[in-house]
Protein backbone atom coordinates (compact mmCIF):
# COMPACT_ATOMS: atom_id res chain seq x y z
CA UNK A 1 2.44 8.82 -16.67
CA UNK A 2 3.80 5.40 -18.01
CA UNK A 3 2.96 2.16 -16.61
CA UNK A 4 7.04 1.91 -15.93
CA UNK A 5 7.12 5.00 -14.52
CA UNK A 6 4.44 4.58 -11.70
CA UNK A 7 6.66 0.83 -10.76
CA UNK A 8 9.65 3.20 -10.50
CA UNK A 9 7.30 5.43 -8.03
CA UNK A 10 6.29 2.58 -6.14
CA UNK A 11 9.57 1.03 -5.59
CA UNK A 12 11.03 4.29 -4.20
CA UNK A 13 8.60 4.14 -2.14
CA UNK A 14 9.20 0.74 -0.81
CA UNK A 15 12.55 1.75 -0.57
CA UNK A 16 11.82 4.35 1.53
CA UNK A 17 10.27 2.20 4.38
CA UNK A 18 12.62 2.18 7.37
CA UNK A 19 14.81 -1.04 7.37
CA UNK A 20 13.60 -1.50 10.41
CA UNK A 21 9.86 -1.49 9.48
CA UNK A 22 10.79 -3.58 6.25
CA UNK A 23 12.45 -6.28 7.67
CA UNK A 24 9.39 -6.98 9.37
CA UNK A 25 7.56 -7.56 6.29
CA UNK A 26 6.78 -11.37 5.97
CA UNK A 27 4.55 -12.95 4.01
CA UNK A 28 3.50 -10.35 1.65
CA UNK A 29 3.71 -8.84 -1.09
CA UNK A 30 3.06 -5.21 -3.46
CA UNK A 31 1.07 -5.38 -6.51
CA UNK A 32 0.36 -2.76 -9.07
CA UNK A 33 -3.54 -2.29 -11.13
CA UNK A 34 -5.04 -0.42 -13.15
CA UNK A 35 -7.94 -0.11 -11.86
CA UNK A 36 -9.90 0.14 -8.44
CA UNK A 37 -12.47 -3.00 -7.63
CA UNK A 38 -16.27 -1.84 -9.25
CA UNK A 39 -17.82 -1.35 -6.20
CA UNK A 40 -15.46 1.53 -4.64
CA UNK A 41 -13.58 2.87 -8.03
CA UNK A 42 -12.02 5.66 -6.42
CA UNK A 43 -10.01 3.10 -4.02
CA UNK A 44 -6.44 4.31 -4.36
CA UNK A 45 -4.62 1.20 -2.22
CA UNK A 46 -5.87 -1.85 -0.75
CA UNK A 47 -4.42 -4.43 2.08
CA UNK A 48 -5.74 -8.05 1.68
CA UNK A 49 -4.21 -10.54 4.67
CA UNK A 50 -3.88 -11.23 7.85
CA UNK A 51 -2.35 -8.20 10.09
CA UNK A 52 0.77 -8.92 12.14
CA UNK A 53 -1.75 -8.20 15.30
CA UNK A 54 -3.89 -11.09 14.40
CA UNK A 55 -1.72 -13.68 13.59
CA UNK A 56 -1.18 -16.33 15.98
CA UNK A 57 0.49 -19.95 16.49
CA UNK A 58 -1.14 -21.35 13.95
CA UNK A 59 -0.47 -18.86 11.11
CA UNK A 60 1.69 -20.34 8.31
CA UNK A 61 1.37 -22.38 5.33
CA UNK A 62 -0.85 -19.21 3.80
CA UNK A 63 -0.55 -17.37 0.66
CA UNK A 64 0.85 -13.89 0.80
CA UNK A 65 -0.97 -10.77 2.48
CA UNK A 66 -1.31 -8.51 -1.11
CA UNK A 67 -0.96 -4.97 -0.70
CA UNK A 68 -2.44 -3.29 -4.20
CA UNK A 69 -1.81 -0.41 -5.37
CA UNK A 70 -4.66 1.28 -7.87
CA UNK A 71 -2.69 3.46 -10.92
CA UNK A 72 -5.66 5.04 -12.50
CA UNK A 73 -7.31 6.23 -9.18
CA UNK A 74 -4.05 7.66 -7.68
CA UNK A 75 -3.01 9.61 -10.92
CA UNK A 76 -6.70 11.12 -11.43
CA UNK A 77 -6.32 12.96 -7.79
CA UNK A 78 -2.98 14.01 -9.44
CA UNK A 79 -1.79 17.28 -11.26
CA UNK A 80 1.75 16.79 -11.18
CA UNK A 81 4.35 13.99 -11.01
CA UNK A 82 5.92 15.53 -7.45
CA UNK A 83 1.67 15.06 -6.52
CA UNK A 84 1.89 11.29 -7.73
CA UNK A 85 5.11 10.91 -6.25
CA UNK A 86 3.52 12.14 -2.56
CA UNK A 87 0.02 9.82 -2.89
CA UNK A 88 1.97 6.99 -4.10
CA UNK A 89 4.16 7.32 -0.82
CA UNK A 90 1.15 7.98 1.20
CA UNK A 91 -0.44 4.93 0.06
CA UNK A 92 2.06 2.91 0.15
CA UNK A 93 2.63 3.33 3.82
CA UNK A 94 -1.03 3.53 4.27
CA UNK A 95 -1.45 -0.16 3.15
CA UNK A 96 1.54 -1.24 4.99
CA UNK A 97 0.54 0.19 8.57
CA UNK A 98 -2.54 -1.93 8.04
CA UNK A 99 -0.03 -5.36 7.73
CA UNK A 100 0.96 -4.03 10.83
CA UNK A 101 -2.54 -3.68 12.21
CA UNK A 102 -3.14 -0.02 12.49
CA UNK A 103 -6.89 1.36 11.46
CA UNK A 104 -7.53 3.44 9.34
CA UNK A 105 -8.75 6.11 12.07
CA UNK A 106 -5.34 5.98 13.87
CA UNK A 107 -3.90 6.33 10.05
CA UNK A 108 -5.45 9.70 9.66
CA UNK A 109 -4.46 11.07 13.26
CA UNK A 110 -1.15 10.20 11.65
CA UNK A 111 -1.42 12.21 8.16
CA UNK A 112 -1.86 8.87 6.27
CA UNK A 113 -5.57 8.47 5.52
């Protein structure tokens, strides 16, 4: 799958995030690698910030919370482009519930782990 095409597959699945949900995205921001850090390669997403739960009066003046997205993991767990299209969705919410402070062990009560 192209470089292109996997932004296109993330997007959508931006997209799909309930207005709702989305609007309450502040101060952050989705990127897109390659590759998964060296010490845990088979990393498919990763949320880097400060949750929503743990910020407090004294939060501003920071850089963006990054949410990163890993192509080459997510498309090796892959067979098919409806497959990417599913973990790219799954992550994507994934790393958002964790800007909104959610673990990763309520995540996979949920289906999103």
């Amino acid at each position: 799958m192209s470089e292109d095409r996997f932004e296109e597959l993330c997007v959508l699945a931006l997209d799909q995030v309930p207005a709702q949900l989305a609007a309450l995205l502040d101060n952050v921001v989705l990127f897109i690698e390659d590759d998964a850090p060296a010490e845990d390669p088979h990393l498919l997403g990763l949320y880097d910030g400060v949750p929503l739960t743990e910020r407090d009066a004294h939060y501003g003046g920071t850089l963006p919370d990054r949410i990163t997205i890993f192509r080459r993991p997510l498309l090796a767990i892959c067979d098919t482009e409806e497959d990417v299209v599913e973990e790219v969705r799954i992550t994507v919410v994934h790393e958002i519930a964790h800007f909104f402070g959610i673990d990763d062990a309520r995540l996979h009560e949920l289906g999103y782990a």
